[in-house]
N, C-alpha and C. Protein backbone atom coordinates (compact mmCIF):
# COMPACT_ATOMS: atom_id res chain seq x y z
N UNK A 1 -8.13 -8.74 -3.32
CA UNK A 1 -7.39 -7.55 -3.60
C UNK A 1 -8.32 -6.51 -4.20
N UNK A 2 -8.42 -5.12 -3.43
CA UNK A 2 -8.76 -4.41 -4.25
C UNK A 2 -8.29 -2.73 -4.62
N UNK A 3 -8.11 -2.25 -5.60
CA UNK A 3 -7.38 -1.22 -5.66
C UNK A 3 -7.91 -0.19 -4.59
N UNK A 4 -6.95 0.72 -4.26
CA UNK A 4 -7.37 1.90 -3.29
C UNK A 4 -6.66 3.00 -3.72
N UNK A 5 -7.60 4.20 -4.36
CA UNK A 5 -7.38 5.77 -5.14
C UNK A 5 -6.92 6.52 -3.94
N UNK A 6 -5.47 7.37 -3.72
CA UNK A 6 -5.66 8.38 -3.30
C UNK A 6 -4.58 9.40 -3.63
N UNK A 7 -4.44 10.46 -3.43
CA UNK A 7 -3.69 11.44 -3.70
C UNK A 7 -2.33 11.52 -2.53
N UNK A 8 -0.89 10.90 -3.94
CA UNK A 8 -0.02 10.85 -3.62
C UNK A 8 0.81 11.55 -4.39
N UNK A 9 1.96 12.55 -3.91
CA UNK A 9 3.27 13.39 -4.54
C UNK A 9 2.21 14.75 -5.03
N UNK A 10 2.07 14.22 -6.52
CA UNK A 10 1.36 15.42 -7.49
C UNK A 10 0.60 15.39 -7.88
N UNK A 11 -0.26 13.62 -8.06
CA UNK A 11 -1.49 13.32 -8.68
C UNK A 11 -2.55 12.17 -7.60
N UNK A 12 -3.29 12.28 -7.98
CA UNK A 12 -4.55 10.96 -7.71
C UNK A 12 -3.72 9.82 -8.06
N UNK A 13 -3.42 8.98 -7.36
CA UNK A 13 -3.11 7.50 -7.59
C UNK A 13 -4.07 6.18 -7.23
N UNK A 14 -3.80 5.02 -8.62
CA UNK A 14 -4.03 4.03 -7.98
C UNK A 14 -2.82 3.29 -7.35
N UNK A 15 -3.54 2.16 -5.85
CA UNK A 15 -2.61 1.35 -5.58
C UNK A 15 -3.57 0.03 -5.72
N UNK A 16 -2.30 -1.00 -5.23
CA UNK A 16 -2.93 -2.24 -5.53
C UNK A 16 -1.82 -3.55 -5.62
N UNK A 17 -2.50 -3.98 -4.19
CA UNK A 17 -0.90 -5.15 -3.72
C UNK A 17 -1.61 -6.32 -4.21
N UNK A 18 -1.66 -7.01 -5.38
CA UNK A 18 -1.76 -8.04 -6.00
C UNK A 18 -1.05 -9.11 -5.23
N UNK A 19 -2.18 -10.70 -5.61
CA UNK A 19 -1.25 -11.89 -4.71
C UNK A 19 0.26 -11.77 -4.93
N UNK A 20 0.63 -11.64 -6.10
CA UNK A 20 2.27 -11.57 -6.50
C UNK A 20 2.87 -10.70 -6.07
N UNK A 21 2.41 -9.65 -5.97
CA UNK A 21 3.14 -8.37 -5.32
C UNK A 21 3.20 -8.88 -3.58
N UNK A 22 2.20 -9.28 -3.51
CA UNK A 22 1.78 -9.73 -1.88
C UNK A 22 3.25 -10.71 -1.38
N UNK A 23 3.63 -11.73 -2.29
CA UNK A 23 4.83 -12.25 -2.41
C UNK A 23 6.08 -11.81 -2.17
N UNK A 24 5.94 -11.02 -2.96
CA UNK A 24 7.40 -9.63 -3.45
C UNK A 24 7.40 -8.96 -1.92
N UNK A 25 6.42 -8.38 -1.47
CA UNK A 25 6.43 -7.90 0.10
C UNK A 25 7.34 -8.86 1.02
N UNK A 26 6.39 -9.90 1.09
CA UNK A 26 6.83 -10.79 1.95
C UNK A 26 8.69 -11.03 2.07
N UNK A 27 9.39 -11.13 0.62
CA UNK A 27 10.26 -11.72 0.51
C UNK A 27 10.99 -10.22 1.10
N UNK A 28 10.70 -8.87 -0.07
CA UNK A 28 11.43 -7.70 0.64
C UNK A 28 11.93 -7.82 2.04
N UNK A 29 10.48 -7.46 3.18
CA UNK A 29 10.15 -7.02 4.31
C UNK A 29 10.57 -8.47 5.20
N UNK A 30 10.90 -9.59 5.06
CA UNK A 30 11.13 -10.71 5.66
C UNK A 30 9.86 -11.15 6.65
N UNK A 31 9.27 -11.00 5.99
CA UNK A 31 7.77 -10.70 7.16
C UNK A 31 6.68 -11.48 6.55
N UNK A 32 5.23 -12.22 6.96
CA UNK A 32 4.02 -12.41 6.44
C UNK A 32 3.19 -10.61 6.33
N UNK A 33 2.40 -11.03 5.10
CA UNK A 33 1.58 -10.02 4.84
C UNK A 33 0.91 -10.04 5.98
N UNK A 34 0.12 -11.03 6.44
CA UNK A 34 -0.90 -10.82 7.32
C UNK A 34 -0.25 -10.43 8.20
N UNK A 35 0.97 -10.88 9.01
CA UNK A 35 1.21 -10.18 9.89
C UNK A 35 2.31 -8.68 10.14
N UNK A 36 2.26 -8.35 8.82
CA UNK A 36 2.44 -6.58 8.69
C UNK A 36 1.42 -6.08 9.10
N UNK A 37 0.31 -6.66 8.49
CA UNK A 37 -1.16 -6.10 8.72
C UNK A 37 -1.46 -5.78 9.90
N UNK A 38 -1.44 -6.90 10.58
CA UNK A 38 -2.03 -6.84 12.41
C UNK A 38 -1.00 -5.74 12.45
N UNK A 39 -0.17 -5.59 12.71
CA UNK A 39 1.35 -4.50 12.91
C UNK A 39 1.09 -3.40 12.68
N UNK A 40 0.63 -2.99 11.14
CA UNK A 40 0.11 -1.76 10.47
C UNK A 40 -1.40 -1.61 11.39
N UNK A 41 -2.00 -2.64 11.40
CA UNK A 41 -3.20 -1.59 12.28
C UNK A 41 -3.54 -1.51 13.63
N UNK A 42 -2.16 -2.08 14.14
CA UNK A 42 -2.07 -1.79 15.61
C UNK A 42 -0.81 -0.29 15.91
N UNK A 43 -0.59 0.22 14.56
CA UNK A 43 0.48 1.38 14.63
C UNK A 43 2.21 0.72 14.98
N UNK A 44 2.20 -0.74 14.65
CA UNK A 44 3.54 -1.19 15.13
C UNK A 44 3.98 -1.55 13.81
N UNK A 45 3.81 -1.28 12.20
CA UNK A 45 4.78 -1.81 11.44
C UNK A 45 5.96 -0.79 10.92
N UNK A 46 7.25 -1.30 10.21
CA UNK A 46 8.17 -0.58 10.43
C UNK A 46 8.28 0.26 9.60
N UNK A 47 9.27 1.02 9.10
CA UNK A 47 9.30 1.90 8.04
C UNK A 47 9.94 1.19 6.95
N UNK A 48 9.89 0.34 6.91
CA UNK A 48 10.32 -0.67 5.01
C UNK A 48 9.29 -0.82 4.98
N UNK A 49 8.34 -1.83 5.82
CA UNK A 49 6.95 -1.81 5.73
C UNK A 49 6.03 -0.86 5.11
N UNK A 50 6.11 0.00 5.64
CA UNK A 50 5.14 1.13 5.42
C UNK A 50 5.93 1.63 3.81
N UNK A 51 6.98 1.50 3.86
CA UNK A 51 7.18 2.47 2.16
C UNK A 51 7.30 1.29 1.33
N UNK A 52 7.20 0.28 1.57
CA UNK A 52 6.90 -1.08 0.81
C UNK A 52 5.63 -1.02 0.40
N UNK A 53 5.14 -1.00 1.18
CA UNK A 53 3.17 -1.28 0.91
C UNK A 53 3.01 -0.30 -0.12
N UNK A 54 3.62 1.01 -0.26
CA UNK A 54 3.39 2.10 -1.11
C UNK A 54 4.08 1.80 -1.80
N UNK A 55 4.87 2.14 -2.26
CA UNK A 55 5.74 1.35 -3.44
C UNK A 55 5.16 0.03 -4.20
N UNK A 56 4.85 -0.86 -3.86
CA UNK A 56 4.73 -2.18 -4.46
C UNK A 56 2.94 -1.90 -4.69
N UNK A 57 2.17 -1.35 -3.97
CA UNK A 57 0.68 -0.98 -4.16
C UNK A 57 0.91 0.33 -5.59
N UNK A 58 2.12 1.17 -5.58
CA UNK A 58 1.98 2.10 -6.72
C UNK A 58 1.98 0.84 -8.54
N UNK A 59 3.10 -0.21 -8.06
CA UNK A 59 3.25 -0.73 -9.25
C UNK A 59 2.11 -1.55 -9.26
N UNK A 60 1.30 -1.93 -8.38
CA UNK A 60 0.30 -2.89 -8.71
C UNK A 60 -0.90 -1.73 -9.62
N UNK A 61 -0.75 -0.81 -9.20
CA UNK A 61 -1.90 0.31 -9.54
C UNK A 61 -1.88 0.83 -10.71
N UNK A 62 -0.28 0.14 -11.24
CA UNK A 62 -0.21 0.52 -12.83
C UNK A 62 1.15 1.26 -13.40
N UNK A 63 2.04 1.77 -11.87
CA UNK A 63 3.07 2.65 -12.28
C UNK A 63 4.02 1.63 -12.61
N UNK A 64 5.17 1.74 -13.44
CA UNK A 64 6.46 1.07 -13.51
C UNK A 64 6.84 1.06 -12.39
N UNK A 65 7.68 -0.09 -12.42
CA UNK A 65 8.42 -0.32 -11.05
C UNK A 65 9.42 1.07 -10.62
N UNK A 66 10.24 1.69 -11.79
CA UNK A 66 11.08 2.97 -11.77
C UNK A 66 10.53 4.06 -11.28
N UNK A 67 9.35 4.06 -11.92
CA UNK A 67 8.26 5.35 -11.26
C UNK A 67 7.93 5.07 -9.96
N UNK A 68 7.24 4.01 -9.51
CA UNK A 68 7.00 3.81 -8.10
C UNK A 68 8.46 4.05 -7.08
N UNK A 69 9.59 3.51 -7.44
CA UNK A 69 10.82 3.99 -7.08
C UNK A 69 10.89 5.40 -7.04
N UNK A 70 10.87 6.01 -8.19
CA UNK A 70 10.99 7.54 -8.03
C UNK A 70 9.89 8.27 -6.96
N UNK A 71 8.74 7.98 -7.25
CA UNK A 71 7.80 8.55 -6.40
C UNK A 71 7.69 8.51 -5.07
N UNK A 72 8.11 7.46 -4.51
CA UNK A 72 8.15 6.91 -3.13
C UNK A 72 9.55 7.98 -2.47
N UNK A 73 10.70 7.80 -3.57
CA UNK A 73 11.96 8.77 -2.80
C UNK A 73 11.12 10.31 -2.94
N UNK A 74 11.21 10.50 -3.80
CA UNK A 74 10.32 12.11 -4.14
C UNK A 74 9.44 12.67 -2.77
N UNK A 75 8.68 11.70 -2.76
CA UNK A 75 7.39 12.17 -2.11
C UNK A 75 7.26 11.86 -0.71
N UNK A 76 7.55 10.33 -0.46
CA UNK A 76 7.41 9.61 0.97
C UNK A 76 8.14 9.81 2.24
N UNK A 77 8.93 11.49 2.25
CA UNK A 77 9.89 11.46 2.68
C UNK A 77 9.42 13.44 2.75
N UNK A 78 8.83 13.76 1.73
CA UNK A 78 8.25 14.98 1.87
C UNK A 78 7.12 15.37 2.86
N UNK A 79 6.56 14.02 3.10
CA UNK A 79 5.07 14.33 3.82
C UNK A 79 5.52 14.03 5.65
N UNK A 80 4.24 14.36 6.16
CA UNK A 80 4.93 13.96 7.52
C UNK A 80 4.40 12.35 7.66
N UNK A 81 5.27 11.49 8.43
CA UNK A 81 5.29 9.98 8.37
C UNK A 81 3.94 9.64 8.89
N UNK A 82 2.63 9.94 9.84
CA UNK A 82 1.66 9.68 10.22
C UNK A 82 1.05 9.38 8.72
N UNK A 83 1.08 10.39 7.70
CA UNK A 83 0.22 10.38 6.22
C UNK A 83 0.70 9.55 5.40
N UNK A 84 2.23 9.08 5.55
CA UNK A 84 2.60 7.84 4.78
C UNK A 84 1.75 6.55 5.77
N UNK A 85 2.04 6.23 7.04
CA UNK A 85 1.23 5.91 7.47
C UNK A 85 0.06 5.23 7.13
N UNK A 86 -0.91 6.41 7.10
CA UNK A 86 -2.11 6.32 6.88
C UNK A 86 -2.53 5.74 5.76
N UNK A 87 -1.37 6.05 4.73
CA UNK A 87 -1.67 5.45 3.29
C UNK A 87 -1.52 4.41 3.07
N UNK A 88 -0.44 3.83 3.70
CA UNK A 88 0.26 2.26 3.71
C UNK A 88 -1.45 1.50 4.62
N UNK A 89 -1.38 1.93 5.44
CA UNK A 89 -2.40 1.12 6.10
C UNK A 89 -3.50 1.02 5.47
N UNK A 90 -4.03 2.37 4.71
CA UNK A 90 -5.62 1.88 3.82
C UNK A 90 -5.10 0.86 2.52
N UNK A 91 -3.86 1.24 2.04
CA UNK A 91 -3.03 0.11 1.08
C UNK A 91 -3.81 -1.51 1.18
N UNK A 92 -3.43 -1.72 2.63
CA UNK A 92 -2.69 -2.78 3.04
C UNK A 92 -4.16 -3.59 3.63
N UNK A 93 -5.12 -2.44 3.74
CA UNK A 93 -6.89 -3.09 4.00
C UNK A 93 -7.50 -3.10 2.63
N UNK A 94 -7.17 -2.75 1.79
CA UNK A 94 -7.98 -2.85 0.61
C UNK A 94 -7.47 -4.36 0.05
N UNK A 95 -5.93 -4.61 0.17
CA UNK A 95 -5.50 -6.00 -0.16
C UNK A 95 -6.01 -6.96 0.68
N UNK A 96 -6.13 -6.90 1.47
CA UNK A 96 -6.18 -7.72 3.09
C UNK A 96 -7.73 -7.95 2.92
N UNK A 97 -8.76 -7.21 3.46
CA UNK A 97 -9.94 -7.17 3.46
C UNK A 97 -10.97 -6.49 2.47
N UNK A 98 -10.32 -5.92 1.45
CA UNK A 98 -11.14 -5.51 0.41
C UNK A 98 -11.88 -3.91 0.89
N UNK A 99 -12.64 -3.39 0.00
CA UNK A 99 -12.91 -1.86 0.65
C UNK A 99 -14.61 -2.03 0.69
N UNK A 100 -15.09 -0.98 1.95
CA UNK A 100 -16.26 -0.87 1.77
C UNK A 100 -17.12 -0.72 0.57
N UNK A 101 -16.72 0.04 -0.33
CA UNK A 101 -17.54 0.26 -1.74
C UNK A 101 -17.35 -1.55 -2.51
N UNK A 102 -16.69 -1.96 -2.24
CA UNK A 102 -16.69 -3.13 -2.71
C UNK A 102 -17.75 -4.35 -2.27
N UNK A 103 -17.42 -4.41 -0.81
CA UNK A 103 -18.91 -4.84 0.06
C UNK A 103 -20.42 -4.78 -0.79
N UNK A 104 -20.31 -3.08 -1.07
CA UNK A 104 -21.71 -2.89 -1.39
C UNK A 104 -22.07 -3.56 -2.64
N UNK A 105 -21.04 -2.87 -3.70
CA UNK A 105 -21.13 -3.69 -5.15
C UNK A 105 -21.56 -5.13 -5.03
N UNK A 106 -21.12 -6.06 -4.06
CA UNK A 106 -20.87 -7.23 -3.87
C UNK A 106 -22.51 -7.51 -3.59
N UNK A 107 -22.92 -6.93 -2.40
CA UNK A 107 -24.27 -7.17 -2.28
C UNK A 107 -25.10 -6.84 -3.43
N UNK A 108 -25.07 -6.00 -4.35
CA UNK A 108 -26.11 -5.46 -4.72
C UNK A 108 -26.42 -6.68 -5.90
């Protein structure tokens, strides 16, 4: 798992789908993580999916569960769905496969 920064609603956010949260997905979405994943990066996962991964990556990143609630109605619904999208999916590779800057750290 590793967190992934980006600018969501009004501020810079962290996310971050922890094994337990990874759980909490699963049970939500009735689905395996891994295979949201293949789904999310073949452009086929659904829209619980996709505002799941954001949502449950906001509370892993540090927000209350209420806030991630609020933010997700607020915001995830303001943007156009390709950019929720896009967010759920880098979400959902930083948990899954970890992020390039991490790689490097790792080597060095």
């Amino acid at each position: 798992m590793s967190p992934h920064a980006a600018f969501f609603g009004d501020a810079e956010r962290t996310f971050a789908l922890t094994p337990a949260l990874l759980v909490e997905f699963e049970r939500l979405v009735g689905a395996g993580a891994w295979g949201t994943a293949r789904r999310m990066f073949a452009s086929d996962a659904t829209t619980t999916e996709v505002r799941e991964t954001v949502r449950l990556g906001l509370i892993g990143g540090g927000e209350t569960p209420k806030r991630a609630q609020e933010l997700v109605e607020a915001y995830a619904g303001a943007i156009p769905f390709g950019e929720l999208y896009a967010l759920a999916s880098d979400i959902m590779m930083a948990a899954m496969l970890g992020t390039p800057d991490q790689g490097a750290t790792d080597a060095a």
